[in-house]
C-alpha atoms as a PDB file:
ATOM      1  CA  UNK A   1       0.673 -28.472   5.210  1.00  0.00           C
ATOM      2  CA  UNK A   2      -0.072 -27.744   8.960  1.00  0.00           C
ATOM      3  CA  UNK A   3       2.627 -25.642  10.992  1.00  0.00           C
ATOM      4  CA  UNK A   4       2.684 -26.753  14.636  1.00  0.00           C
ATOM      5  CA  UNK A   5       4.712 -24.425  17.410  1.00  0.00           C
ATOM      6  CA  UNK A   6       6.610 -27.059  19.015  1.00  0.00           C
ATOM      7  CA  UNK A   7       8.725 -26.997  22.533  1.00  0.00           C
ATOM      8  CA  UNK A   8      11.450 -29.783  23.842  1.00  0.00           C
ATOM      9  CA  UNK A   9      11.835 -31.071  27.454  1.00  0.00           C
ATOM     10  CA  UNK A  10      14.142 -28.235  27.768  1.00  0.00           C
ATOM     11  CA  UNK A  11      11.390 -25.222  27.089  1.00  0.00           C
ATOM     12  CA  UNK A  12      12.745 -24.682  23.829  1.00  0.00           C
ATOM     13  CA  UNK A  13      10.388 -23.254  21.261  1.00  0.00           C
ATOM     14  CA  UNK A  14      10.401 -23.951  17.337  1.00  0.00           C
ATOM     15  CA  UNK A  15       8.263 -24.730  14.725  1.00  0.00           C
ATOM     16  CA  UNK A  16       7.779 -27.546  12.489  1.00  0.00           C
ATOM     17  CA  UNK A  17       5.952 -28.318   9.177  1.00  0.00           C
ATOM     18  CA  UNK A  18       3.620 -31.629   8.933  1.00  0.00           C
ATOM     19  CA  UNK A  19       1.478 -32.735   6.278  1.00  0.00           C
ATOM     20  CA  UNK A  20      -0.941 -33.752   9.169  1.00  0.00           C
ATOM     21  CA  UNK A  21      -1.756 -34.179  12.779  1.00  0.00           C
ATOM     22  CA  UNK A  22      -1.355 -37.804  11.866  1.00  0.00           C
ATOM     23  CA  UNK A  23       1.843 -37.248  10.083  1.00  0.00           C
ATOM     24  CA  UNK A  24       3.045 -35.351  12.963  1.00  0.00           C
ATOM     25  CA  UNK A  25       2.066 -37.937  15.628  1.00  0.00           C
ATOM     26  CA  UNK A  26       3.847 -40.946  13.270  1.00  0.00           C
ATOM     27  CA  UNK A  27       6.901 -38.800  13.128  1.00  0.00           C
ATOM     28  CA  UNK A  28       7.756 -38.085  16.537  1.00  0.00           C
ATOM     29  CA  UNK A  29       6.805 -41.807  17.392  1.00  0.00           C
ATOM     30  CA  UNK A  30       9.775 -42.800  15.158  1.00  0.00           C
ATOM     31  CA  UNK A  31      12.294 -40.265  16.564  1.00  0.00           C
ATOM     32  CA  UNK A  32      11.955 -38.442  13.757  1.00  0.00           C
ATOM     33  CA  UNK A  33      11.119 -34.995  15.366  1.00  0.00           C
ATOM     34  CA  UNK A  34      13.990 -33.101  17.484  1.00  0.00           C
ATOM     35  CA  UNK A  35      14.652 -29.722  18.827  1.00  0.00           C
ATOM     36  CA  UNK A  36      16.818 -28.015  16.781  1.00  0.00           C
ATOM     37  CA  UNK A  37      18.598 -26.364  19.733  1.00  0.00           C
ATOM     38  CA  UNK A  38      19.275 -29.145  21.862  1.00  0.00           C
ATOM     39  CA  UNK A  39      18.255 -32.387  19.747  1.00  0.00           C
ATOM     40  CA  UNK A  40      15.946 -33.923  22.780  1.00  0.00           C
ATOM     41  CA  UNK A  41      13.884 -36.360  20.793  1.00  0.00           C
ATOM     42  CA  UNK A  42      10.800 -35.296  23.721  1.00  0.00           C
ATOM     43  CA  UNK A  43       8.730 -32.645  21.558  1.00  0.00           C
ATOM     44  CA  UNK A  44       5.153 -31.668  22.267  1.00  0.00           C
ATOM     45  CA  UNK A  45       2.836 -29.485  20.390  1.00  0.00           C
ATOM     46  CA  UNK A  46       2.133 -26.289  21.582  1.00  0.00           C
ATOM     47  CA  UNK A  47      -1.326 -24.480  22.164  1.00  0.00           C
ATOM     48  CA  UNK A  48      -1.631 -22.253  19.452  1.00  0.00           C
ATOM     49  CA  UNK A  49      -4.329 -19.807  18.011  1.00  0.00           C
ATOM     50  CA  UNK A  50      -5.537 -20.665  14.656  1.00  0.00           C
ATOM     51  CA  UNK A  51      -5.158 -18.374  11.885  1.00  0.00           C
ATOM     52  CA  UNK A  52      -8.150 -17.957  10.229  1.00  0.00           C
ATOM     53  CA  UNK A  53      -8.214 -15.820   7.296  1.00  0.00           C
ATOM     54  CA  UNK A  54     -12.250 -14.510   6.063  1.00  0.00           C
ATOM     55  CA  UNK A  55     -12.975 -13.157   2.697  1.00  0.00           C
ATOM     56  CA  UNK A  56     -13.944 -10.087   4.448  1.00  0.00           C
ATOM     57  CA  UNK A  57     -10.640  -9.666   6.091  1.00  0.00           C
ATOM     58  CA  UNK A  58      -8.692  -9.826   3.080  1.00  0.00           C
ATOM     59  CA  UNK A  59     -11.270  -8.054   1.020  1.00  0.00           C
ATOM     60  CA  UNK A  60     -11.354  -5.235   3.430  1.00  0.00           C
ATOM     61  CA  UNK A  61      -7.720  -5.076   3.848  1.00  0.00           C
ATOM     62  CA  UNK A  62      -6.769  -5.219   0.228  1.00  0.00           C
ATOM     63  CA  UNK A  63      -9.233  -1.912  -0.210  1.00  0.00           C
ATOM     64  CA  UNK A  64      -7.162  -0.139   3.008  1.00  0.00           C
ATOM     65  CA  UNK A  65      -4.324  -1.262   0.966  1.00  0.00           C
ATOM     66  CA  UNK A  66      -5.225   0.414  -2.422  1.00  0.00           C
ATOM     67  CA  UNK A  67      -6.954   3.567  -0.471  1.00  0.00           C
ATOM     68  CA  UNK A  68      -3.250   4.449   0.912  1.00  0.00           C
ATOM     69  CA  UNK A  69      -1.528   3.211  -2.282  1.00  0.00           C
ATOM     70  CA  UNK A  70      -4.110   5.768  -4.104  1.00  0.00           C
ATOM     71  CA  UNK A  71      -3.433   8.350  -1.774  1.00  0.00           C
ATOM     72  CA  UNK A  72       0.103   8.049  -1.632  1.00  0.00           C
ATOM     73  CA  UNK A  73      -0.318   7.973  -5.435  1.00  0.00           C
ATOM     74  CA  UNK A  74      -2.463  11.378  -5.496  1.00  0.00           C
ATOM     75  CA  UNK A  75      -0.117  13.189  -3.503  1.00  0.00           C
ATOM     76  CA  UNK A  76       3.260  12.033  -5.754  1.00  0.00           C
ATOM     77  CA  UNK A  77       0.755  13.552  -8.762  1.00  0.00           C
ATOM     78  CA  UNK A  78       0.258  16.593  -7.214  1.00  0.00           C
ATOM     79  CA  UNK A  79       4.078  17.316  -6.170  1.00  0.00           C
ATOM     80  CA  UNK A  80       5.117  16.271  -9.817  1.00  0.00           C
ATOM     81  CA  UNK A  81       2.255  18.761 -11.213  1.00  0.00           C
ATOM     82  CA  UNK A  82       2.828  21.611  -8.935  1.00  0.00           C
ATOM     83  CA  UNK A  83       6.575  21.679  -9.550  1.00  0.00           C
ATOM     84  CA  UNK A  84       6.109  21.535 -13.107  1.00  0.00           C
ATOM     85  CA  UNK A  85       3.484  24.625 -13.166  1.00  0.00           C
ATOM     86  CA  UNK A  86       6.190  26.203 -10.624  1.00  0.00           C
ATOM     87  CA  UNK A  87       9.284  25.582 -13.098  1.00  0.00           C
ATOM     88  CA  UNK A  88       7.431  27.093 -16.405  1.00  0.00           C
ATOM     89  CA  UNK A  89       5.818  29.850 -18.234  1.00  0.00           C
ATOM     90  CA  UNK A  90       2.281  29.612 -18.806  1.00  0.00           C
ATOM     91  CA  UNK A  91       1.640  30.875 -22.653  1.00  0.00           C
ATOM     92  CA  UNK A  92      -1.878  30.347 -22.001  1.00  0.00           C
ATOM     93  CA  UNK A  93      -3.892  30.158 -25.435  1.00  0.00           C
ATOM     94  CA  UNK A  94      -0.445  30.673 -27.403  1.00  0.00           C
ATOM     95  CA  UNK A  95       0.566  27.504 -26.197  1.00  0.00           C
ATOM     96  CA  UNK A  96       0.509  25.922 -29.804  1.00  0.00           C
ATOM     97  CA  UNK A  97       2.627  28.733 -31.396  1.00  0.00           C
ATOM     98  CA  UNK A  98       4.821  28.597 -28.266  1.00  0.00           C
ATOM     99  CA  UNK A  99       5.593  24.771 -28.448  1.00  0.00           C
ATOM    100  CA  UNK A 100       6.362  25.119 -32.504  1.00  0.00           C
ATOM    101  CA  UNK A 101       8.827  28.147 -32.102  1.00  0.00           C
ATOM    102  CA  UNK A 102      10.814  26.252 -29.350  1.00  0.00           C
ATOM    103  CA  UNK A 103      10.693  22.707 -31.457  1.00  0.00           C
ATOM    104  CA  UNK A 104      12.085  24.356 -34.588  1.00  0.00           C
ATOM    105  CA  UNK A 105      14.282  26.712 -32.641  1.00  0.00           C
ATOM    106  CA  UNK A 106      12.926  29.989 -32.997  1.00  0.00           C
ATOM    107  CA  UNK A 107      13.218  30.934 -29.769  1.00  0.00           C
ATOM    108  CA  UNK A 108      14.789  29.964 -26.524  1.00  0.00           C
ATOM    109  CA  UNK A 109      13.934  26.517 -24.967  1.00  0.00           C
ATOM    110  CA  UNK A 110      12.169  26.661 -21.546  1.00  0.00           C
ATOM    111  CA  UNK A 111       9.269  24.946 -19.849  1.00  0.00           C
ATOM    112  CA  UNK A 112       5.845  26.600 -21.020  1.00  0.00           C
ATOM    113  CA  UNK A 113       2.729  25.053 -19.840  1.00  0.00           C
ATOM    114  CA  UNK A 114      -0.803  26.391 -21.849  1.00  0.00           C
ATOM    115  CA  UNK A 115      -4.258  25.318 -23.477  1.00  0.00           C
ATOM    116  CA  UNK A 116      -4.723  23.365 -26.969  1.00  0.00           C
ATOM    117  CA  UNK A 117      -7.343  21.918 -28.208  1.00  0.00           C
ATOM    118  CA  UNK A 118      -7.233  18.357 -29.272  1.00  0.00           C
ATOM    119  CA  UNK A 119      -6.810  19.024 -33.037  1.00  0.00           C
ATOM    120  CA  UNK A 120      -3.747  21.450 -32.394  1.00  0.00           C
ATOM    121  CA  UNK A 121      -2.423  18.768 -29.887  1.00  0.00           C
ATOM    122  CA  UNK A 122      -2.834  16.177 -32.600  1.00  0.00           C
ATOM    123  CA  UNK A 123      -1.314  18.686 -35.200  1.00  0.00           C
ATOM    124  CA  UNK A 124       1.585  19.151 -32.754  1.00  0.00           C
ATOM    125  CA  UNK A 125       2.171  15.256 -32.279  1.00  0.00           C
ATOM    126  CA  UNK A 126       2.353  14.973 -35.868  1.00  0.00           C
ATOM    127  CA  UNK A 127       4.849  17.736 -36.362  1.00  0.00           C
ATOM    128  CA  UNK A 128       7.197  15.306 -33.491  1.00  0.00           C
ATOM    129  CA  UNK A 129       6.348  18.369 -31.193  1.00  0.00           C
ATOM    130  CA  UNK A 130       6.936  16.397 -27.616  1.00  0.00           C
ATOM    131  CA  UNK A 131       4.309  17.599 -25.280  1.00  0.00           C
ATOM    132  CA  UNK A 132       1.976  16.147 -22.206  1.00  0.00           C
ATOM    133  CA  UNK A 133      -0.871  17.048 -20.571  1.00  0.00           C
ATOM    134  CA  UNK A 134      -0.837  17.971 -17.116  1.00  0.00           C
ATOM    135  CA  UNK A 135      -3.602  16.142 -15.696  1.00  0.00           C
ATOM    136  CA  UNK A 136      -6.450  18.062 -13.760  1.00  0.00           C
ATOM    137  CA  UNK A 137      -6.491  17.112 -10.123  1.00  0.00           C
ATOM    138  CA  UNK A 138      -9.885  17.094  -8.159  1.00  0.00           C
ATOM    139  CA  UNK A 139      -8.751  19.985  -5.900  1.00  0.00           C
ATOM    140  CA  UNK A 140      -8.115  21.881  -9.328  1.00  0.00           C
ATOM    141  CA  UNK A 141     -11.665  21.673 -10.125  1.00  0.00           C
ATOM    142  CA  UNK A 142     -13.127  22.672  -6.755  1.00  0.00           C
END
């Protein structure tokens, strides 16, 4: 399908969909093209610039599109992480012993963030202990 920019005898502008220039030209020879504004039966194509899409274009533009979408992403991650860390008590290397007292109700419930290694988080999971890991951002690292 070709889109042509069309105008009437009147100056009014539209557009129109053709499956060809040839399809076009038959069309209008057989009255079968009309503004829609004032139904003159007198159309004309107008001079348009082609649209010419590259691989590069869209290649380059789909990886501005994921940089910002990444970004954007990044910076949801570090308000999520930062108001987490800001809304609990960090139990550090007691975080294990911490997590089991609240799950079995030995002592108050409350955000606590710590360390575990990955047996004791495993050991945890098994027990239906619900944790997460907060995930290490490159600015924590640096």
């Amino acid at each position: 399908m070709i889109r042509y920019s069309l105008h009437c005898d009147k100056a009014h502008e539209f557009e129109g969909w053709f499956a060809s220039s040839a399809d076009f030209d038959r069309q209008a020879e057989a009255g079968l093209v009309s503004c829609p504004v004032c139904g003159s039966l007198s159309v004309a194509k107008t001079l348009m610039a082609p649209s010419v899409s590259t691989s590069r274009r869209k290649d380059e533009t789909t990886a501005l599109a994921l940089d910002v979408t990444r970004r954007e992403a990044m910076q949801k991650l570090r308000e999520i992480v930062s108001e987490v860390r800001s809304n609990a008590e960090d139990v550090g290397e007691r975080f294990p012993e911490e997590a089991r007292k609240i799950h079995y109700g030995e002592t108050e419930a409350r955000g606590i963030i710590g360390q575990a290694s990955p047996v004791e988080v495993k050991a945890l999971l098994d027990e239906g202990v619900e944790i997460a890991p907060l995930p290490v951002l490159p600015d924590d690292v640096n």
